[in-house]
N, C-alpha and C. Protein backbone atom coordinates (compact mmCIF):
# COMPACT_ATOMS: atom_id res chain seq x y z
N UNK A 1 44.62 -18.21 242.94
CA UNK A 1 45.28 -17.72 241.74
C UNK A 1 44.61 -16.44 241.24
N UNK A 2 43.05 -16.29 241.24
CA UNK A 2 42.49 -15.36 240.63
C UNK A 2 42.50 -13.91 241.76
N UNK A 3 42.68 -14.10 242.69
CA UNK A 3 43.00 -13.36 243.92
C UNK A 3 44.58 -12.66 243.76
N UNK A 4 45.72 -13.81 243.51
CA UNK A 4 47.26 -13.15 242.94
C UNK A 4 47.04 -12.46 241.74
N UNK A 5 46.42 -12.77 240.82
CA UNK A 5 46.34 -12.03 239.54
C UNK A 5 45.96 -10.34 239.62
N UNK A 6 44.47 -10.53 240.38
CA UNK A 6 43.80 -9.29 241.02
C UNK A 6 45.46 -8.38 241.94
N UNK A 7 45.64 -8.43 242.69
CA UNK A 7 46.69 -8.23 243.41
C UNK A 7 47.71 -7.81 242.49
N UNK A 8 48.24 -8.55 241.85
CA UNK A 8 49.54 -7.85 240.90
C UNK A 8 48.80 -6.71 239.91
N UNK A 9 47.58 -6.71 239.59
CA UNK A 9 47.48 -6.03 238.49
C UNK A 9 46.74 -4.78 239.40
N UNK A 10 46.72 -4.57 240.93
CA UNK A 10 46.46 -3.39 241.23
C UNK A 10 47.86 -3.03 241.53
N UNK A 11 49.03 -3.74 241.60
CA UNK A 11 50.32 -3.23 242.20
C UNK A 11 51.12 -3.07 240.74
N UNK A 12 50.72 -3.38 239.65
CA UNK A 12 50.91 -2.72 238.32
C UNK A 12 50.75 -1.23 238.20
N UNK A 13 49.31 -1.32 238.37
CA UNK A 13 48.45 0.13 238.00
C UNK A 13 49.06 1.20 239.03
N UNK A 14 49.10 0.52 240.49
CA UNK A 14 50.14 1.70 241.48
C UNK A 14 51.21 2.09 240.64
N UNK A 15 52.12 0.74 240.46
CA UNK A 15 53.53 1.51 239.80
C UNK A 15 53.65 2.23 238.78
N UNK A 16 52.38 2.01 238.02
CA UNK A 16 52.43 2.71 236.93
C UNK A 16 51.98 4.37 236.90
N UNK A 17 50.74 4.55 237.82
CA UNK A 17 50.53 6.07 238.40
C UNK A 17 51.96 6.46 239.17
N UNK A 18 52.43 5.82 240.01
CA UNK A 18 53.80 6.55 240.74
C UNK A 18 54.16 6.94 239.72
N UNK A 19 55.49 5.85 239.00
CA UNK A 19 55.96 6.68 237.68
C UNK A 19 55.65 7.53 237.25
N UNK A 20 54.48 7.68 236.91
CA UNK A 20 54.02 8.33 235.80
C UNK A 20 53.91 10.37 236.77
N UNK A 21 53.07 9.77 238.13
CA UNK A 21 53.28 11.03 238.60
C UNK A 21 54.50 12.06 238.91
N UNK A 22 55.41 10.57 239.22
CA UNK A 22 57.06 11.21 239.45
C UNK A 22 57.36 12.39 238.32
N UNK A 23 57.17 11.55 237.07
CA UNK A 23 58.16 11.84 235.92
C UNK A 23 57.60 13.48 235.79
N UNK A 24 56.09 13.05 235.84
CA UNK A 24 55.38 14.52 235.71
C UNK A 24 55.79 15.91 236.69
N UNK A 25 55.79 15.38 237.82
CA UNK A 25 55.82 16.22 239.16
C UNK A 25 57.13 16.68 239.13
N UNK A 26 58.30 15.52 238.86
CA UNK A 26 59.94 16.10 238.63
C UNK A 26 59.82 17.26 237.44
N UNK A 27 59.47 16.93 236.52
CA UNK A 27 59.31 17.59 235.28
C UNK A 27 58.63 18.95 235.33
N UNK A 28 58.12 19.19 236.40
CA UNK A 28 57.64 20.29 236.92
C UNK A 28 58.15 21.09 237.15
N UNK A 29 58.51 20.28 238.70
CA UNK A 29 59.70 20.84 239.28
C UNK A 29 60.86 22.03 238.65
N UNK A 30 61.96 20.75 237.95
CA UNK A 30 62.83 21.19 237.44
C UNK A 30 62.70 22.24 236.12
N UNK A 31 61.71 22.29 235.43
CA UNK A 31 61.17 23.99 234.55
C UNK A 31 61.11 24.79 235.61
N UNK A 32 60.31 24.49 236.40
CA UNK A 32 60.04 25.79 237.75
C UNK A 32 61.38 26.38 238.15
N UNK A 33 62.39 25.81 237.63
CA UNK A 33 63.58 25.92 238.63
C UNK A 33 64.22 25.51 239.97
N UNK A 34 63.46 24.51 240.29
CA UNK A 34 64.10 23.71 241.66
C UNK A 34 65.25 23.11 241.36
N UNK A 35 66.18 23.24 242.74
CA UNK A 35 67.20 22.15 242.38
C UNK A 35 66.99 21.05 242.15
N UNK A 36 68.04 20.40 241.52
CA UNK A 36 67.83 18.93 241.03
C UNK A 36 67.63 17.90 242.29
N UNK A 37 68.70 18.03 243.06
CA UNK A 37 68.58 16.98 244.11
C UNK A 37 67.27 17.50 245.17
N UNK A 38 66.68 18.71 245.43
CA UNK A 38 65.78 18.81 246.23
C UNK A 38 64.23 18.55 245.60
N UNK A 39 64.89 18.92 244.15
CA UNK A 39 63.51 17.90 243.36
C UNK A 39 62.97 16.91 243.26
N UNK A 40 64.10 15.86 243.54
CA UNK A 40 64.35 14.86 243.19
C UNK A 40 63.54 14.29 244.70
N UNK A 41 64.09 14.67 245.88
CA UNK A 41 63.75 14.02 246.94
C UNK A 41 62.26 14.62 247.27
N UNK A 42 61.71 15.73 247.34
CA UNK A 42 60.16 16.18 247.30
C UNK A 42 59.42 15.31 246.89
N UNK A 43 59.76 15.33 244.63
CA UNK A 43 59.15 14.50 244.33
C UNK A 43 58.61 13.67 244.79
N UNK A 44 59.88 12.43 244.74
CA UNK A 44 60.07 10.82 245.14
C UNK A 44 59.23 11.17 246.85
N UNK A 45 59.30 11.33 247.98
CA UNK A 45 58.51 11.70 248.80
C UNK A 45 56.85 11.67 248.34
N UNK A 46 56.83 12.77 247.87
CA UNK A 46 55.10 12.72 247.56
C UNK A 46 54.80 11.55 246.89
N UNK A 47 55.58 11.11 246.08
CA UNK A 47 55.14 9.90 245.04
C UNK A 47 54.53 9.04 245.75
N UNK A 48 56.22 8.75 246.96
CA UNK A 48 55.86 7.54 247.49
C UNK A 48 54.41 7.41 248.75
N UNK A 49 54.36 8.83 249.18
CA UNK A 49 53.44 8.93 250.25
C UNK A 49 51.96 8.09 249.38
N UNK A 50 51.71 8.41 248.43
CA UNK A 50 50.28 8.32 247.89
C UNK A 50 50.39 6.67 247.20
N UNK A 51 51.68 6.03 246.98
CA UNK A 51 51.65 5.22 246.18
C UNK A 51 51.29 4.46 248.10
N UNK A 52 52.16 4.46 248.78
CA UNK A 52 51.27 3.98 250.31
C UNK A 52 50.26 3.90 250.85
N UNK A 53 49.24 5.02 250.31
CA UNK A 53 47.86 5.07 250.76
C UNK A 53 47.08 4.30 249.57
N UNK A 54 47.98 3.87 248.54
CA UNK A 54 47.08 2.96 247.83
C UNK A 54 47.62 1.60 247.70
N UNK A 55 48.57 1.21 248.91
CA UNK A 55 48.42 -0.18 249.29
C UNK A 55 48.83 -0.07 250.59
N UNK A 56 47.83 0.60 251.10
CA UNK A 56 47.61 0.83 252.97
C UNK A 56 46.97 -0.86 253.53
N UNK A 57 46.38 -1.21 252.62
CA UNK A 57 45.44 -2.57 252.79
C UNK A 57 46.69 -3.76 252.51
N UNK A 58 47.24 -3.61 252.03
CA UNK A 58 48.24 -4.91 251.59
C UNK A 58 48.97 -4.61 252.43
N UNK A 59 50.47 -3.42 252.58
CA UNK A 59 51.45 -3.70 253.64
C UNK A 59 52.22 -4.36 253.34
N UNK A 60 52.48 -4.51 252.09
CA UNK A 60 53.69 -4.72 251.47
C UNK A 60 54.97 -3.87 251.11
N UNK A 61 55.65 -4.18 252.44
CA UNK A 61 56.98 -3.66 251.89
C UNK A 61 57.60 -3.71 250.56
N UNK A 62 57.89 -5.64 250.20
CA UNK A 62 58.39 -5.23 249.27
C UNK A 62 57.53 -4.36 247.70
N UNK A 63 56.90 -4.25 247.77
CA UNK A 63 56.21 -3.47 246.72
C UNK A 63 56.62 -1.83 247.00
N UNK A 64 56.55 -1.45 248.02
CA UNK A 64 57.26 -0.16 248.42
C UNK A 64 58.75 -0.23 248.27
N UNK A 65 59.65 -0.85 248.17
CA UNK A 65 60.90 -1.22 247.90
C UNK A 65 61.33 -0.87 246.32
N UNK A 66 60.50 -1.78 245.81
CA UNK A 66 60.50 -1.65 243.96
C UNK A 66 59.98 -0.75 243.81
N UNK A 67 59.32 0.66 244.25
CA UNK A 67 58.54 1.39 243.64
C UNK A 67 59.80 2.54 243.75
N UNK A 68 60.40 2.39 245.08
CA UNK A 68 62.06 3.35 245.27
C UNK A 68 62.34 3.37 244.44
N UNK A 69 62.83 1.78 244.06
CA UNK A 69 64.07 1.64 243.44
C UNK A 69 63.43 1.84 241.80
N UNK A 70 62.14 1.78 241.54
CA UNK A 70 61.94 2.38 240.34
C UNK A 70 61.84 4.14 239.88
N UNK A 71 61.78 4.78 240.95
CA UNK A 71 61.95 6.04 240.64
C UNK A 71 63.20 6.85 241.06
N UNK A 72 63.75 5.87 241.76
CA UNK A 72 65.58 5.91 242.02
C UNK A 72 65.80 6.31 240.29
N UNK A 73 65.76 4.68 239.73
CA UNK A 73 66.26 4.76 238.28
C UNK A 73 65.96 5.60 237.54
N UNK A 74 64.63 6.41 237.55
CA UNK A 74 64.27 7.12 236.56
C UNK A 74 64.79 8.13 237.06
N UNK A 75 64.76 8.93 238.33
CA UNK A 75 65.36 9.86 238.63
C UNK A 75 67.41 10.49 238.17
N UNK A 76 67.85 8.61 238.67
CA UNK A 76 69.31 8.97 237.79
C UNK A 76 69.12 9.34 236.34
N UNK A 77 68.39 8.35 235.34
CA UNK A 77 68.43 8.90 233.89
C UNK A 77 67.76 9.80 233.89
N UNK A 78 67.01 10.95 234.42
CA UNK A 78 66.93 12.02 234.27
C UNK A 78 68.15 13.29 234.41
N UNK A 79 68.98 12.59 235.31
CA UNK A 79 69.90 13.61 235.77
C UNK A 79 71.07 13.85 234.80
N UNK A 80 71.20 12.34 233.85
CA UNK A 80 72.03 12.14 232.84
C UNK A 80 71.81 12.96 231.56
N UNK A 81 70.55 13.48 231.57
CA UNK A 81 70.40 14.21 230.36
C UNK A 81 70.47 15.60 230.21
């Protein structure tokens, strides 16, 4: 149990740096003037490359799955505004 706890709360702290780098790195981006959709995919790319090297040891797909599909979402409500 104290081993799952450890475990979710480093796959917290990942998702939470991804996000957080996305939002930043898109946000960059798009002032700089990049297109939206080539922003969008760079970004999400780099995000995901680094959010991988920090669960190179686990190898968990699905945690790479939810981390997509969490900067999928943020990426659409960005595009909405």
């Amino acid at each position: 149990m104290v081993v799952r706890d450890a475990y979710d709360t480093m796959l917290m702290h990942l998702y939470s740096n991804t996000i957080n780098r996305f939002k930043t790195s898109l946000e960059q981006s798009l002032n700089e003037g990049q297109e939206y959709l080539a922003a969008i995919h760079l970004c999400s790319q780099s995000c995901m490359l680094e959010f991988d090297k920090g669960c190179e040891e686990t190898n968990n797909a699905c945690a790479h799955q939810k981390s997509r599909i969490l900067i999928g979402i943020h990426g659409s409500n960005k595009r909405s505004f």
